[in-house]
Protein backbone atom coordinates (compact mmCIF):
# COMPACT_ATOMS: atom_id res chain seq x y z
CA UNK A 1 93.94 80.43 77.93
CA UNK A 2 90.98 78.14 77.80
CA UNK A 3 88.38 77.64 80.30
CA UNK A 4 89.72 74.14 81.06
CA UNK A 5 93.28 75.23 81.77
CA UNK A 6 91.77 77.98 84.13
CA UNK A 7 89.95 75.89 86.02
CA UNK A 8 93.22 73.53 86.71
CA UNK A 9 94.48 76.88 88.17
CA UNK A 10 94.58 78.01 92.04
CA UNK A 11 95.54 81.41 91.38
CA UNK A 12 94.97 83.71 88.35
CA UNK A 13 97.27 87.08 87.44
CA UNK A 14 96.71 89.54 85.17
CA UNK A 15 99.59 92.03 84.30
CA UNK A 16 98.53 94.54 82.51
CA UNK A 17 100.15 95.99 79.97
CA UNK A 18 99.54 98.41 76.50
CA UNK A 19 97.68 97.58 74.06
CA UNK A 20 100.64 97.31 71.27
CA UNK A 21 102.19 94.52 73.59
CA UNK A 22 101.00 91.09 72.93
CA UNK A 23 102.79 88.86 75.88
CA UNK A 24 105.44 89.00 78.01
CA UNK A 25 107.84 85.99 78.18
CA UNK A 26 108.36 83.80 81.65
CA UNK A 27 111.56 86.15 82.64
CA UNK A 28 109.82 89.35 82.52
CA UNK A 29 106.56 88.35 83.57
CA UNK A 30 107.66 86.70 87.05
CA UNK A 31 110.14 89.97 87.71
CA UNK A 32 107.02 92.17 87.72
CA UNK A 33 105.24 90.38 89.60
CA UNK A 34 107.98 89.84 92.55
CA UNK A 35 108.73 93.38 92.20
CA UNK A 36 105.09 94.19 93.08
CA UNK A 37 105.02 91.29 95.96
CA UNK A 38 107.97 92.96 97.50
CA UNK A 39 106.88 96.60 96.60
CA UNK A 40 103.13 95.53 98.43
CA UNK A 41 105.15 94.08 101.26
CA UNK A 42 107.22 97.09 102.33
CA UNK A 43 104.60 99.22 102.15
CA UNK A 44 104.20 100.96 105.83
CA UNK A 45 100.46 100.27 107.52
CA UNK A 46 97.83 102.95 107.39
């Protein structure tokens, strides 16, 4: 992504992911990241 598009962005994510994988498409990418939202969420307090 270049520098110009980041800096139009609020938030950046990184999902990482081996080295053998080049991208993830839209689908994918958005289920791993509300499956770590929710996962983060349920999570009892220390």
């Amino acid at each position: 992504m270049s520098l110009e598009r980041r800096a139009l962005c609020d938030r950046l994510v990184h999902i990482p992911v081996r080295a053998d994988v080049g991208s993830l498409d839209v689908g994918v990418a958005g289920s791993v990241l509300l499956y770590e939202i929710l996962r983060a969420s349920s999570r009892p307090e220390l």
